[in-house]
N, C-alpha and C. Protein backbone atom coordinates (compact mmCIF):
# COMPACT_ATOMS: atom_id res chain seq x y z
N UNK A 1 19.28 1.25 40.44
CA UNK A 1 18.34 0.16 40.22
C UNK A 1 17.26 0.25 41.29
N UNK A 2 16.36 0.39 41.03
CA UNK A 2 14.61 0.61 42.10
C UNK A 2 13.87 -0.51 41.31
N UNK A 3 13.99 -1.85 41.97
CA UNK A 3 13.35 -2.79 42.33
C UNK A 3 12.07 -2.59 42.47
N UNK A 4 12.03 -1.55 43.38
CA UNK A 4 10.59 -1.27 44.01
C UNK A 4 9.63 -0.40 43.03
N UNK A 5 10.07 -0.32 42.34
CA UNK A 5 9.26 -0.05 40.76
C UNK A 5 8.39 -1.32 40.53
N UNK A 6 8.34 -2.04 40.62
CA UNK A 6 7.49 -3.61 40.47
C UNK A 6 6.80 -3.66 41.15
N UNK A 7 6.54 -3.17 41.95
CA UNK A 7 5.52 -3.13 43.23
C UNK A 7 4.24 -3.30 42.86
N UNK A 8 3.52 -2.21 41.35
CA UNK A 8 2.20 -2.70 41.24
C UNK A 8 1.98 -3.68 40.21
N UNK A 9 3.46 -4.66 39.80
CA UNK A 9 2.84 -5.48 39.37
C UNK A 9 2.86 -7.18 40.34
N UNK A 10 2.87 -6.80 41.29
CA UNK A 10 2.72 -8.18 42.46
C UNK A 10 1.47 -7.80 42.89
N UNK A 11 0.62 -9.36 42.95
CA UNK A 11 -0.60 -9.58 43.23
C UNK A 11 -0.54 -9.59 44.64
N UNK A 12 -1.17 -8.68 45.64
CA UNK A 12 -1.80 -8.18 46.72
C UNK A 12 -3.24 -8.39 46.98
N UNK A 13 -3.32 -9.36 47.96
CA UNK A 13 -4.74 -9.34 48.61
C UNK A 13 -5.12 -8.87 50.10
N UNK A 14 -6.07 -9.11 51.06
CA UNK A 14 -6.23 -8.75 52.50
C UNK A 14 -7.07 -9.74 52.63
N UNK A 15 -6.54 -10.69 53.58
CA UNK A 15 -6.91 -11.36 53.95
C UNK A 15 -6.54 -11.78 55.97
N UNK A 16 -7.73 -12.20 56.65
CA UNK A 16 -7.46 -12.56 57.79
C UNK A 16 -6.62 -11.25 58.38
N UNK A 17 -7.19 -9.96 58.00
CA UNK A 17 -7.04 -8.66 58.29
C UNK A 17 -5.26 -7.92 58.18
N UNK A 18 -4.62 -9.18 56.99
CA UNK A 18 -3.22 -8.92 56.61
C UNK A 18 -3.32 -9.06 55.57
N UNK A 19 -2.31 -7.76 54.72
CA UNK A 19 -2.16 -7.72 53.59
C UNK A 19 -1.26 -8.64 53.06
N UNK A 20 -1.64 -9.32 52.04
CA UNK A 20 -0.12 -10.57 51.57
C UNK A 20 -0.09 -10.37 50.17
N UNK A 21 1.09 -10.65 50.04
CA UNK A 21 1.36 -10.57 48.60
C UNK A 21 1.78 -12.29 48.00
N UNK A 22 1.65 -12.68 46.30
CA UNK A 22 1.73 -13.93 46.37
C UNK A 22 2.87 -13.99 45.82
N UNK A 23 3.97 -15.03 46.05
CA UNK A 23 4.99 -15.72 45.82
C UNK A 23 4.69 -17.07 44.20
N UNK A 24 5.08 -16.32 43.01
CA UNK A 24 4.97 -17.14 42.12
C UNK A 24 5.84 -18.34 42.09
N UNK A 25 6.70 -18.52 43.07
CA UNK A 25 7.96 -19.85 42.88
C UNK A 25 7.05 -20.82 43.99
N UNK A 26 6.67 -20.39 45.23
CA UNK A 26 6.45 -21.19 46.27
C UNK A 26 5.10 -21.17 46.16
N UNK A 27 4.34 -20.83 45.18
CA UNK A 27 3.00 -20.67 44.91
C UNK A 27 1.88 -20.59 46.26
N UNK A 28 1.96 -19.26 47.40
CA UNK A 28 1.52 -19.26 48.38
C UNK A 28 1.83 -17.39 48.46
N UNK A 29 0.60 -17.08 49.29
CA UNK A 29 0.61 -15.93 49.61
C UNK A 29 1.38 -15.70 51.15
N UNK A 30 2.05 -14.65 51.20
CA UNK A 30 2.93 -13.99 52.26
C UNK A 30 2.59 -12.72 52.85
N UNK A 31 2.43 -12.91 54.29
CA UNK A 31 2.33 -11.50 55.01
C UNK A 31 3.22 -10.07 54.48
N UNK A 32 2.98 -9.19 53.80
CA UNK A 32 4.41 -8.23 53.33
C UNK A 32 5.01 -7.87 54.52
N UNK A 33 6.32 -8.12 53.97
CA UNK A 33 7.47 -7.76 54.92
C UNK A 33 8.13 -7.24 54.31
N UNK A 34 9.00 -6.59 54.84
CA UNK A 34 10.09 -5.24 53.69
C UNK A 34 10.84 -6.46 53.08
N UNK A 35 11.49 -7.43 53.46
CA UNK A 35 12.09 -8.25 52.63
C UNK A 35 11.41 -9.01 51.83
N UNK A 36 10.59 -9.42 52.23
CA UNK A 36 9.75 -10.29 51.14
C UNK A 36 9.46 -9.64 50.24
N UNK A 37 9.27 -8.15 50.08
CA UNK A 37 8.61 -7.22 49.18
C UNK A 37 10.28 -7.26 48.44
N UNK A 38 10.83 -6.74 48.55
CA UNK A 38 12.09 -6.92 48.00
C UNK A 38 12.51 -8.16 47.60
N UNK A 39 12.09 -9.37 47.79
CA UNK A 39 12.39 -10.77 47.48
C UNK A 39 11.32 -10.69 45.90
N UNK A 40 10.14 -10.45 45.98
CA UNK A 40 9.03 -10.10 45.00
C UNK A 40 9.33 -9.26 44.21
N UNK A 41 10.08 -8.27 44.20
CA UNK A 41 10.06 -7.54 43.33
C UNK A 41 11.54 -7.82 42.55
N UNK A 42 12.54 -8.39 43.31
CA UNK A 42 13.03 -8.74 42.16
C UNK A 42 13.10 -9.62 41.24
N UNK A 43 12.04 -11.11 41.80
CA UNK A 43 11.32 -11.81 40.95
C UNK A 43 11.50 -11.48 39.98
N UNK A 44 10.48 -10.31 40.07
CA UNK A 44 9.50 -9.96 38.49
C UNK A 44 10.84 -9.21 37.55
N UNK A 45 12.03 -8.78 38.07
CA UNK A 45 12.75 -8.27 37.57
C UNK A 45 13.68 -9.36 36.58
N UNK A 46 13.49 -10.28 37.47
CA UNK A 46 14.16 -11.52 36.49
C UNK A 46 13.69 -12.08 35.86
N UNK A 47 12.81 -12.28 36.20
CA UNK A 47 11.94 -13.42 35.01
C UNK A 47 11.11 -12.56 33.88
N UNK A 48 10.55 -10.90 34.33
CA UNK A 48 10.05 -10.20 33.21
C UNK A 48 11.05 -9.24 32.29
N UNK A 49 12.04 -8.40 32.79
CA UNK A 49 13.43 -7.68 32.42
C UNK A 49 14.67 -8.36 31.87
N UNK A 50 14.71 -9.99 32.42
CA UNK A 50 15.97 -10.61 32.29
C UNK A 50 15.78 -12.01 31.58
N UNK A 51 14.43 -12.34 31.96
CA UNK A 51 14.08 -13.49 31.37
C UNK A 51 14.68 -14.49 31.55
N UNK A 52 14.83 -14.81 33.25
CA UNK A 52 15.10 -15.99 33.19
C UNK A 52 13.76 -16.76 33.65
N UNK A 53 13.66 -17.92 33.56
CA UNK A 53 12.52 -18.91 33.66
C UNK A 53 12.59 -19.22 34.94
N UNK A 54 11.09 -19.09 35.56
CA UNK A 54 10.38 -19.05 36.72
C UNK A 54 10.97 -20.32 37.26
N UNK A 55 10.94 -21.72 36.32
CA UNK A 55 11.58 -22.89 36.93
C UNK A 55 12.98 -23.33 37.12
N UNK A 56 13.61 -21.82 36.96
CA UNK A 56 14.77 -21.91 37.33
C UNK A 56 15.54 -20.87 38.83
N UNK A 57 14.12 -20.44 39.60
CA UNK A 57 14.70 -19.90 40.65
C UNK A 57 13.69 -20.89 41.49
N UNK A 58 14.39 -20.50 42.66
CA UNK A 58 14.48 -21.59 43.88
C UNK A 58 14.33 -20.27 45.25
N UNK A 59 13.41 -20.58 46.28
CA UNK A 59 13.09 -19.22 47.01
C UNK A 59 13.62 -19.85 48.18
N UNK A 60 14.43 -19.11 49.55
CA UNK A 60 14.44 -19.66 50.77
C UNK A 60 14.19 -21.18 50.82
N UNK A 61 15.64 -21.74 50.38
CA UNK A 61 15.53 -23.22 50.73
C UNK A 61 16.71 -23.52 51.54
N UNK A 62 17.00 -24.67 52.61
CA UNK A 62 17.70 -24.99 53.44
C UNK A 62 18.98 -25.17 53.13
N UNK A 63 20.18 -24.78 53.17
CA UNK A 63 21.22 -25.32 53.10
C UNK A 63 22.73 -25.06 53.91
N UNK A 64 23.72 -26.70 54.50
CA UNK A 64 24.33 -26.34 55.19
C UNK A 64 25.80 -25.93 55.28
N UNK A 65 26.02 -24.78 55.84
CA UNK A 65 27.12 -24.15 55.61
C UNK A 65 28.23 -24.10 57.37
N UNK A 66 29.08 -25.09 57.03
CA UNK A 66 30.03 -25.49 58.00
C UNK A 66 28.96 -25.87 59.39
N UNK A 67 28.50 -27.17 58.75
CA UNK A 67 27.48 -27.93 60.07
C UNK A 67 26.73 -27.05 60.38
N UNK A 68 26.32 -25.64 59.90
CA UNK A 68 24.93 -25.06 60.48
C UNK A 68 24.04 -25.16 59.48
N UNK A 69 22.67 -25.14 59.98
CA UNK A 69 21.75 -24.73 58.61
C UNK A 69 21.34 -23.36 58.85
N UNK A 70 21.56 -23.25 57.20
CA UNK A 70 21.08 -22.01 56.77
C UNK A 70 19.91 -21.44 55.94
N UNK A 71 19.86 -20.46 55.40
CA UNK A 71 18.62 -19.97 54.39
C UNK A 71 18.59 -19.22 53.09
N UNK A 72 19.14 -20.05 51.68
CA UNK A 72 19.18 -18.58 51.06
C UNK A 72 17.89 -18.03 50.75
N UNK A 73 18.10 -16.75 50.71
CA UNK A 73 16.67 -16.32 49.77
C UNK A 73 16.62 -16.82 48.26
N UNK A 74 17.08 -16.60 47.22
CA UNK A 74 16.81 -16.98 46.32
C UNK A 74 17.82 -17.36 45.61
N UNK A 75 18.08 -18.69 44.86
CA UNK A 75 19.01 -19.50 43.88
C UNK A 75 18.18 -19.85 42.31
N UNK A 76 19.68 -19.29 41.72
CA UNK A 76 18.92 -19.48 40.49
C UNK A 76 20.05 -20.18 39.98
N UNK A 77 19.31 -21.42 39.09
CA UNK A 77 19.89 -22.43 38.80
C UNK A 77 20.46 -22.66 36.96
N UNK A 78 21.36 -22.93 36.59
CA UNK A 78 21.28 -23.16 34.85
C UNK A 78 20.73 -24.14 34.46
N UNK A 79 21.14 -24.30 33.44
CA UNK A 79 19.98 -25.48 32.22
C UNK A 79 20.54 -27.10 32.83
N UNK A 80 21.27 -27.15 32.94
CA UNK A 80 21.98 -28.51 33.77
C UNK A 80 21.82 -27.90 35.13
N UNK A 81 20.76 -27.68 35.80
CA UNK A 81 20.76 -27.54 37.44
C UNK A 81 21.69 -27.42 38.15
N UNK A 82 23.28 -26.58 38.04
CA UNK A 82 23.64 -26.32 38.66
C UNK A 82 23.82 -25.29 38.97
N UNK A 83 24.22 -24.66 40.11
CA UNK A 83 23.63 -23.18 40.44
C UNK A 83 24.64 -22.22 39.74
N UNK A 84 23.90 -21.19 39.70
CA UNK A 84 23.99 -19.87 38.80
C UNK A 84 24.45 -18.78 39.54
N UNK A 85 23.31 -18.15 40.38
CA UNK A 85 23.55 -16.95 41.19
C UNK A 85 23.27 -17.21 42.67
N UNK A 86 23.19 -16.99 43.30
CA UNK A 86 22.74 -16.84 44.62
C UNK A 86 22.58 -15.39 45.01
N UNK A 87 21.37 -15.07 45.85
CA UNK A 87 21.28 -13.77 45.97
C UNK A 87 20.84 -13.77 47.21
N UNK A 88 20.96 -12.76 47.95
CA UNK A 88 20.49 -12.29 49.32
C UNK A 88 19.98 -11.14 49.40
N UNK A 89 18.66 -10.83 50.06
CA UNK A 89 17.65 -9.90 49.78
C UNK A 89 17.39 -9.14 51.22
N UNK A 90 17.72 -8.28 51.40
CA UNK A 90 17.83 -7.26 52.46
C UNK A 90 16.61 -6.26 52.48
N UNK A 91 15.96 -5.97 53.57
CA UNK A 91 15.05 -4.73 53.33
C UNK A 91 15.42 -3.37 53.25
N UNK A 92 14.50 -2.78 52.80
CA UNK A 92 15.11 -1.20 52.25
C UNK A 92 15.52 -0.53 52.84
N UNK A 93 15.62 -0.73 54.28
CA UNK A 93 16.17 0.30 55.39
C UNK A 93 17.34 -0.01 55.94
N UNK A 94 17.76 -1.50 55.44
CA UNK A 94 19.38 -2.32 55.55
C UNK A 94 20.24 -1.30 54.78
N UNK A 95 20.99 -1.11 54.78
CA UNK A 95 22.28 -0.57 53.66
C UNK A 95 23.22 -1.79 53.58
N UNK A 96 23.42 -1.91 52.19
CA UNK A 96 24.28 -2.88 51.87
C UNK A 96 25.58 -2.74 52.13
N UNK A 97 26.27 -3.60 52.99
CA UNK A 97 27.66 -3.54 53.30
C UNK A 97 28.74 -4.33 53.40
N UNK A 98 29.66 -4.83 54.34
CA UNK A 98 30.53 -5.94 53.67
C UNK A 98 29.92 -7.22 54.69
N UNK A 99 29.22 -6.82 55.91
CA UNK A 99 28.53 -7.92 56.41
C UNK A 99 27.89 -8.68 55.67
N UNK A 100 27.03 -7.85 54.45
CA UNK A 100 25.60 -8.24 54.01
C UNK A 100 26.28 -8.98 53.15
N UNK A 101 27.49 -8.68 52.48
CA UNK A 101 28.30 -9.53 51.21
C UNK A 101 29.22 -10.55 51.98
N UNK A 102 29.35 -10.93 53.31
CA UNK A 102 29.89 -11.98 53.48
C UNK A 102 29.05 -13.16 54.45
N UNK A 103 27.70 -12.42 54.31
CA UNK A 103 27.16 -13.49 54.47
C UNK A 103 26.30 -14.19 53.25
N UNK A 104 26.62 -13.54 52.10
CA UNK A 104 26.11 -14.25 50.91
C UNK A 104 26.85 -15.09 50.69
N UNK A 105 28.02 -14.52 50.77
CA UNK A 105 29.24 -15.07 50.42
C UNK A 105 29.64 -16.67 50.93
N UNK A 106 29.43 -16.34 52.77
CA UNK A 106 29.52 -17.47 53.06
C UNK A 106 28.50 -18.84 52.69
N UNK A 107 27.36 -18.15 52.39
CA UNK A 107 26.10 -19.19 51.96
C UNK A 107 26.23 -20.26 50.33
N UNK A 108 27.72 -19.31 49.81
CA UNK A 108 28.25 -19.42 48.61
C UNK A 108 29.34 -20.79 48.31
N UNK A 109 29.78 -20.69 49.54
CA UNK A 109 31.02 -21.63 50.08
C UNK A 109 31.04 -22.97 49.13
N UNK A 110 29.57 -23.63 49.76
CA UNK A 110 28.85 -25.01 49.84
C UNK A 110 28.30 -24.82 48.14
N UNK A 111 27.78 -23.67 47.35
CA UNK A 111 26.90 -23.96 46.34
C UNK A 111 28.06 -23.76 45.11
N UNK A 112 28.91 -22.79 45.35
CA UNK A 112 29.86 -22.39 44.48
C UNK A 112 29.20 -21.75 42.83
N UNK A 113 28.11 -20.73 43.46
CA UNK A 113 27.62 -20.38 42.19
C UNK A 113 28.37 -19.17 41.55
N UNK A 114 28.77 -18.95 40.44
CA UNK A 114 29.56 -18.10 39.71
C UNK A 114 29.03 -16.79 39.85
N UNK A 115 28.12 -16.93 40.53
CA UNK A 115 26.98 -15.12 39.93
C UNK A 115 26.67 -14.66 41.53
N UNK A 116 26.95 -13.71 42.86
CA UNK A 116 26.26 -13.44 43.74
C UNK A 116 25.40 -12.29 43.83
N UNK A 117 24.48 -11.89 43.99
CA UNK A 117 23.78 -10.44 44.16
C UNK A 117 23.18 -10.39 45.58
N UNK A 118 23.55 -9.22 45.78
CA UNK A 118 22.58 -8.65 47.13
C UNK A 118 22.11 -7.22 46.85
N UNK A 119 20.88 -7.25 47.40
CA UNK A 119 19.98 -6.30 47.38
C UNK A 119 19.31 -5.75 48.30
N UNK A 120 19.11 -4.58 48.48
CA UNK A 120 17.98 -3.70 49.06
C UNK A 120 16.82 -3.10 48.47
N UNK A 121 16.52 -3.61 47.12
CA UNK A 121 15.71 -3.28 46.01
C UNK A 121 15.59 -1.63 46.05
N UNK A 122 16.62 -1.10 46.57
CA UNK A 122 16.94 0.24 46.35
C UNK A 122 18.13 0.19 45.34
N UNK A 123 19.24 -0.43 46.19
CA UNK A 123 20.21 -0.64 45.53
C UNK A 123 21.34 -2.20 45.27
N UNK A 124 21.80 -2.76 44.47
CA UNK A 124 22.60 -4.18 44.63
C UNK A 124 23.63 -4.13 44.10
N UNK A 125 24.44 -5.10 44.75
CA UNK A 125 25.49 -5.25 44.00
C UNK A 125 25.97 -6.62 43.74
N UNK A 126 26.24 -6.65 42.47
CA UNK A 126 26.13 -8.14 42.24
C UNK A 126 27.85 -8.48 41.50
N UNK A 127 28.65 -9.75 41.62
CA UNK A 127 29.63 -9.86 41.70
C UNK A 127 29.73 -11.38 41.08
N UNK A 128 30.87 -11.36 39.77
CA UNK A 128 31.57 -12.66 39.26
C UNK A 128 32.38 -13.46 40.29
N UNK A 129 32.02 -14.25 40.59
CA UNK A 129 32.91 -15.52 41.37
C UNK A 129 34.01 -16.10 40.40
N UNK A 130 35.43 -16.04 40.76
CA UNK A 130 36.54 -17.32 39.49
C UNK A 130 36.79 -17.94 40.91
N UNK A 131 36.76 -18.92 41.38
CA UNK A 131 36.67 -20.08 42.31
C UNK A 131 37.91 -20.17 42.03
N UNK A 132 38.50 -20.42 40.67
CA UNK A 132 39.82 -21.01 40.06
C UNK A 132 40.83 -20.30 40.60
N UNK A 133 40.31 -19.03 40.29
CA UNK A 133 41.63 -17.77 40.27
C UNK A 133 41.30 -17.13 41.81
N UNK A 134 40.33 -17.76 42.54
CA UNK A 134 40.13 -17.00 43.75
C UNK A 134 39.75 -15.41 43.49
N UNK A 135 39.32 -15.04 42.80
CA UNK A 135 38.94 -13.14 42.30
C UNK A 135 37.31 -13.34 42.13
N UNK A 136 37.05 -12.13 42.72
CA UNK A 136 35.63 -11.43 41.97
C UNK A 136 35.97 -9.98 41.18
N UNK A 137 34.92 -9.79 40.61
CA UNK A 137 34.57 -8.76 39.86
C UNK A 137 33.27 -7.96 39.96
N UNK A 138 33.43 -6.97 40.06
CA UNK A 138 31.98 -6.26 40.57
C UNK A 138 31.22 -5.90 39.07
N UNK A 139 29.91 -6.20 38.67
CA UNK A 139 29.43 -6.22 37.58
C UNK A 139 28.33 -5.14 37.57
N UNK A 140 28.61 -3.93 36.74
CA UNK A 140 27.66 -3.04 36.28
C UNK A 140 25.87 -3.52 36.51
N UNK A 141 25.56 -4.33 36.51
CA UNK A 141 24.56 -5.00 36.13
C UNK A 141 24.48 -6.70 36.03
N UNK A 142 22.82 -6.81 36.27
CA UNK A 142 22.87 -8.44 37.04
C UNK A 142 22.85 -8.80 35.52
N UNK A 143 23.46 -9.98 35.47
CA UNK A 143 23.37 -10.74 33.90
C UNK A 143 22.52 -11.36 33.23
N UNK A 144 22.03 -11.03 32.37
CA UNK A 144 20.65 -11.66 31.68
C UNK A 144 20.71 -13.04 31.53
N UNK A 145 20.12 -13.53 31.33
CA UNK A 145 19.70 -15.14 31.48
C UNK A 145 19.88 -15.72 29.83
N UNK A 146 20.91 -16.81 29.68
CA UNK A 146 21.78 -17.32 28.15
C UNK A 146 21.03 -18.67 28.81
N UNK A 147 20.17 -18.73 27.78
CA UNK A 147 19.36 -20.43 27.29
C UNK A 147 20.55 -21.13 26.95
C-alpha cells in the first residue's frame, strides 16, 4: 500500500516562504511534515478509494488516556457517531512496530473503536478489535466504509 501515491492530488501552496499543504477536515493549510503528508494522503485514500464521508473523520483531537492528555491523529466515526477506526500516522522513515501499535492501541483504551490502523503511508497495518472476546485480527486491507 503507497499512500504516497496521492501526493499530487493534495493542494500545495508557498506561502510566508513555506510550503503547506491544505487539510480538508480542519479546513486550514499546514507546514509539510513527513507526517502530516502521510496524515493527507491517507485522507484522500479514504474518502476517494473507500468512500467514507469527509464528515465522518475527525483529525488530531484531544483525548484522555489514564489522566494524561493525548492526540489521535485521525478518528473515524459511524453513522450513530460512535467511533469506528482510530488510526495513527507515522512518517515514512518510522518503521512500523509493536511500539507504534501500542500506542494506538493505548489511545484505543478510552474510545473502544472496533477498527485500528497505523501507517507509514509506505506501509499499515490495520487490525479488528472483539473487546468481548479480548482478540484482534490482522486485516488484509483497511475496510471500506458500509452507509
Amino acid at each position: 500500500m503507497d499512500l504516497l501515491a496521492y501526493v499530487p492530488d493534495i493542494k500545495i501552496i508557498q506561502k510566508g516562504g513555506e510550503r503547506k499543504l491544505w487539510d480538508p477536515i480542519r479546513k486550514k493549510y499546514y507546514v509539510i511534515q513527513p507526517e502530516e503528508l502521510v496524515r493527507q494522503t491517507l485522507i484522500l485514500h479514504l474518502t476517494k478509494q473507500l468512500r467514507y464521508p469527509i464528515n465522518r473523520l475527525q483529525v488530531e483531537k484531544q483525548l484522555v488516556v489514564n489522566a494524561m492528555k493525548k492526540r489521535f491523529d485521525i478518528l473515524v466515526y459511524q453513522k450513530n457517531v460512535s467511533p469506528f477506526m482510530i488510526i495513527e500516522c507515522k512518517s515514512p522513515s518510522t518503521a512500523l512496530s509493536q511500539m507504534t501499535i501500542n500506542q494506538a492501541s493505548q489511545y484505543n483504551l478510552s474510545l473502544k473503536a472496533p477498527y485500528l490502523l497505523i501507517t507509514n503511508g509506505k506501509e499499515a497495518v490495520c487490525a479488528k478489535i472483539d473487546f468481548i472476546y479480548e482478540s484482534i485480527q490482522l486485516l488484509d486491507k483497511i475496510p471500506e466504509y458500509q452507509p
